[in-house]
C-alpha atoms as a PDB file:
ATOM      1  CA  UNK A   1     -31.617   7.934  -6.880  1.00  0.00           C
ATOM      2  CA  UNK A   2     -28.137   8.247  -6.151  1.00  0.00           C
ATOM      3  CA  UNK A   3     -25.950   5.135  -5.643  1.00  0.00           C
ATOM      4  CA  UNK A   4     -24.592   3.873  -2.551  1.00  0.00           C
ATOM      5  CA  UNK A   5     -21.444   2.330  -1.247  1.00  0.00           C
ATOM      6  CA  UNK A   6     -21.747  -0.302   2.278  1.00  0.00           C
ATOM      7  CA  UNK A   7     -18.959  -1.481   2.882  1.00  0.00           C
ATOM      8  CA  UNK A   8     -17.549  -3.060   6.311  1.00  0.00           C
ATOM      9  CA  UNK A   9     -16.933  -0.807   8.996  1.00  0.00           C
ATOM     10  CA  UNK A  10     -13.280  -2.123   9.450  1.00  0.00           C
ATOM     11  CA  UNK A  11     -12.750  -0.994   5.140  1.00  0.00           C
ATOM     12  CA  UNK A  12     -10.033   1.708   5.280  1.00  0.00           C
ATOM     13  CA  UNK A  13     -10.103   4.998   3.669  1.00  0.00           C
ATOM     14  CA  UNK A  14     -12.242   8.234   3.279  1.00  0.00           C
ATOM     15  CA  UNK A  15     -15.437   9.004   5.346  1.00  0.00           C
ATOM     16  CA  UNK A  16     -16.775  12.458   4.327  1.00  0.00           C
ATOM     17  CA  UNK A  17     -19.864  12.561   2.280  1.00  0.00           C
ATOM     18  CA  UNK A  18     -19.594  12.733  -1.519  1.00  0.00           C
ATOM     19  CA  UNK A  19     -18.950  10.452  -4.234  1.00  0.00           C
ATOM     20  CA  UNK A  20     -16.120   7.443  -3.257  1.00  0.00           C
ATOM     21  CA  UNK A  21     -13.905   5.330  -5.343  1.00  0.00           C
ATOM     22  CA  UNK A  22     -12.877   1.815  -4.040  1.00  0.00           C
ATOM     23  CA  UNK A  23      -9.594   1.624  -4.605  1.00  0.00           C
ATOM     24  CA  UNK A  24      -7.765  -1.935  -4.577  1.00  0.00           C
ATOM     25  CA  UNK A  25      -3.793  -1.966  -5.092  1.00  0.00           C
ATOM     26  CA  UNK A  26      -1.123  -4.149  -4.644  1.00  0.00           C
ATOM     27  CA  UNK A  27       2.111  -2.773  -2.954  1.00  0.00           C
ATOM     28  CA  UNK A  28       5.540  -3.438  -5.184  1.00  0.00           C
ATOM     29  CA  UNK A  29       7.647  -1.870  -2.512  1.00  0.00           C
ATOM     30  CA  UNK A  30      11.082  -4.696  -2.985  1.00  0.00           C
ATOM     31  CA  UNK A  31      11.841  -3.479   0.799  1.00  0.00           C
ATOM     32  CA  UNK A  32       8.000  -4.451   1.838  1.00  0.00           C
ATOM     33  CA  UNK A  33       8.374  -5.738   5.729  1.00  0.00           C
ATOM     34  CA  UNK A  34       5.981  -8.102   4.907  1.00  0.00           C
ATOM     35  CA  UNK A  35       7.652 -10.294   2.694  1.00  0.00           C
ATOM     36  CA  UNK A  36       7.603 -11.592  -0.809  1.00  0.00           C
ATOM     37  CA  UNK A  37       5.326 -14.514   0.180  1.00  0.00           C
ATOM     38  CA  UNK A  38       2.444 -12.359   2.168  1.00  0.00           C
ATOM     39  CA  UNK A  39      -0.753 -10.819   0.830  1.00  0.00           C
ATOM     40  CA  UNK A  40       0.450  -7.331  -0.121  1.00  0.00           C
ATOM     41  CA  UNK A  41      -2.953  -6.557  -1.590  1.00  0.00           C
ATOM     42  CA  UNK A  42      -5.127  -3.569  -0.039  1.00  0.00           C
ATOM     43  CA  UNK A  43      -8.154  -1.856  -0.357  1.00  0.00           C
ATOM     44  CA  UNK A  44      -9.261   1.599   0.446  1.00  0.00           C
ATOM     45  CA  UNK A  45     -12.012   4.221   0.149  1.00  0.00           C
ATOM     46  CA  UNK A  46     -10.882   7.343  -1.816  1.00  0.00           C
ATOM     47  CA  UNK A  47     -12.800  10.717  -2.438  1.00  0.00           C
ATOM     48  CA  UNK A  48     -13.449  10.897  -5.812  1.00  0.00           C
ATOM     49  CA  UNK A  49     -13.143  14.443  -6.048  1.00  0.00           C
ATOM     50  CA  UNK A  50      -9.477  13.993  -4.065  1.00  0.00           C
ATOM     51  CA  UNK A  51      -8.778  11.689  -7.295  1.00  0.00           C
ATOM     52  CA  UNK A  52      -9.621  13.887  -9.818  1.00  0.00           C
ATOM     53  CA  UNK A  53      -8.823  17.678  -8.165  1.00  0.00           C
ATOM     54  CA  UNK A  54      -6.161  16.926  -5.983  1.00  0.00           C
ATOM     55  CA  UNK A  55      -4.112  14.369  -4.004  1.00  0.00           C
ATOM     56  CA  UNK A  56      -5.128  11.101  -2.609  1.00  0.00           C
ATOM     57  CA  UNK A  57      -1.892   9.235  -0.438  1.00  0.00           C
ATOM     58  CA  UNK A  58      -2.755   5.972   0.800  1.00  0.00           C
ATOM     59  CA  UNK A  59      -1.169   3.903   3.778  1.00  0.00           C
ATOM     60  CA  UNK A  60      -0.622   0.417   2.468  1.00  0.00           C
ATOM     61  CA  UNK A  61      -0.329  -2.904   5.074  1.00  0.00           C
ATOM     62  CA  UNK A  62       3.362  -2.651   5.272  1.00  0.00           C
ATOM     63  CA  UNK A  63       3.004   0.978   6.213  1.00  0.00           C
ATOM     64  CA  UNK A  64       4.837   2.660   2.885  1.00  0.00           C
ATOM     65  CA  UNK A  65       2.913   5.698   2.086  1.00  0.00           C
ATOM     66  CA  UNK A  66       2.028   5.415  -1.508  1.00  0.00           C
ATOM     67  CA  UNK A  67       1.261   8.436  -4.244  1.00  0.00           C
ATOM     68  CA  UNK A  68      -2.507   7.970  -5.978  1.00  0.00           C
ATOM     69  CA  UNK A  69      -3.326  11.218  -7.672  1.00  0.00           C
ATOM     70  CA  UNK A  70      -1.176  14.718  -7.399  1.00  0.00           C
ATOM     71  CA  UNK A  71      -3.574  16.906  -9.773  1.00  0.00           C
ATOM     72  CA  UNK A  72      -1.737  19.696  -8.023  1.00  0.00           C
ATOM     73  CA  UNK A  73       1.929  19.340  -8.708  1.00  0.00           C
ATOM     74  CA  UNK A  74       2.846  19.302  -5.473  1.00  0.00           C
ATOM     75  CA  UNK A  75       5.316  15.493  -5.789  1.00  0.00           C
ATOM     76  CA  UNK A  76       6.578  17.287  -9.609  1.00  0.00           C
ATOM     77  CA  UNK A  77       3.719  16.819 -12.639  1.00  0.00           C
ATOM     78  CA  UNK A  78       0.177  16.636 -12.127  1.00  0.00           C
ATOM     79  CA  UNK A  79      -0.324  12.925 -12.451  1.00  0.00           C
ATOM     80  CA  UNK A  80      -2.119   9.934 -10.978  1.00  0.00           C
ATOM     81  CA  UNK A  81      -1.371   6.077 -10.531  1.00  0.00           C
ATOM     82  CA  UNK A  82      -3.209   5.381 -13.691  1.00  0.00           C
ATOM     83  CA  UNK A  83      -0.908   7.381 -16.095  1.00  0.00           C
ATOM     84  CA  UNK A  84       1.921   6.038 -13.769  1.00  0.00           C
ATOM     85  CA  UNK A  85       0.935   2.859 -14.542  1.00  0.00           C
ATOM     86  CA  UNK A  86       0.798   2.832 -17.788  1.00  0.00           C
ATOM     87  CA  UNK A  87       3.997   4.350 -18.862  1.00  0.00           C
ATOM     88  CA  UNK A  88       5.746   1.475 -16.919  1.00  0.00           C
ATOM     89  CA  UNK A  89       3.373  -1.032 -19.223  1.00  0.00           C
ATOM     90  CA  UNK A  90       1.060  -2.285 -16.400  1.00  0.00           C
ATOM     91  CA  UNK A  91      -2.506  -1.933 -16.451  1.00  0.00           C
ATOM     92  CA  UNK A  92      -4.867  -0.600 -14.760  1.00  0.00           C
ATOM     93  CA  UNK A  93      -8.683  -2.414 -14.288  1.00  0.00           C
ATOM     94  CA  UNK A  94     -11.714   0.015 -13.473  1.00  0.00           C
ATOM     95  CA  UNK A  95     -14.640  -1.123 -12.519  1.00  0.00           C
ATOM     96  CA  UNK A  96     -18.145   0.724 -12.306  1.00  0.00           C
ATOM     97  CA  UNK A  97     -21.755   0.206 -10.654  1.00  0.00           C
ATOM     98  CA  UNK A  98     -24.463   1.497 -12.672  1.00  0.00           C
ATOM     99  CA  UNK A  99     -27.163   0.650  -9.957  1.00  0.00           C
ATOM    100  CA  UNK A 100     -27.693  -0.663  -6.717  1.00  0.00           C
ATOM    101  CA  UNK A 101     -25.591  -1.100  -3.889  1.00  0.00           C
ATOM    102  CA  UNK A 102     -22.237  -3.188  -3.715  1.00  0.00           C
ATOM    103  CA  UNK A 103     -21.315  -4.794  -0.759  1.00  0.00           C
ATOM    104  CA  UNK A 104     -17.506  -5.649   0.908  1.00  0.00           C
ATOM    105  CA  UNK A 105     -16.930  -7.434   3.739  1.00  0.00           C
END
């Protein structure tokens, strides 16, 4: 039995069929429209196989376009926010479901 994602209709991100990551960032753009004070904290719906065999760009709340996953080289070397991450020294939490369904509203 294959596991399932239901999230809110209003969640942001990918709708094809296939296997989905939930991806949940916050934006560290210092020229971020929405301030210093607000909520810069977003989630989105990613293909997983976008994530691991090619690019995933995600549209944050203050509109800055923000790099994921280049597998393909196409922004310079094949990286993805992970790796990015981590050679600035911040970390990076994953997160799986084994069973069952997990639910966001």
């Amino acid at each position: 039995q294959a596991n399932t994602l239901s999230l809110a209709p209003n969640t942001p991100g990918v709708r094809t069929p296939g296997p989905k990551f939930l991806l949940r960032f916050t934006c560290s753009f210092s020229g971020c429209e929405l301030g210093p004070d607000a909520d810069r904290t977003a989630t989105k719906v990613i293909s997983q196989k976008a994530y691991t065999d090619g690019i995933v760009i995600v549209k944050c709340e203050c509109e800055r376009l923000h790099l994921i996953a280049d597998r393909l080289g196409w922004f310079g070397d094949a990286t993805d926010v992970e790796q990015l991450l981590e050679a600035k020294g911040e970390k990076v939490v994953r997160s799986m479901i084994e069973s069952g369904d997990m639910q966001l509203s």
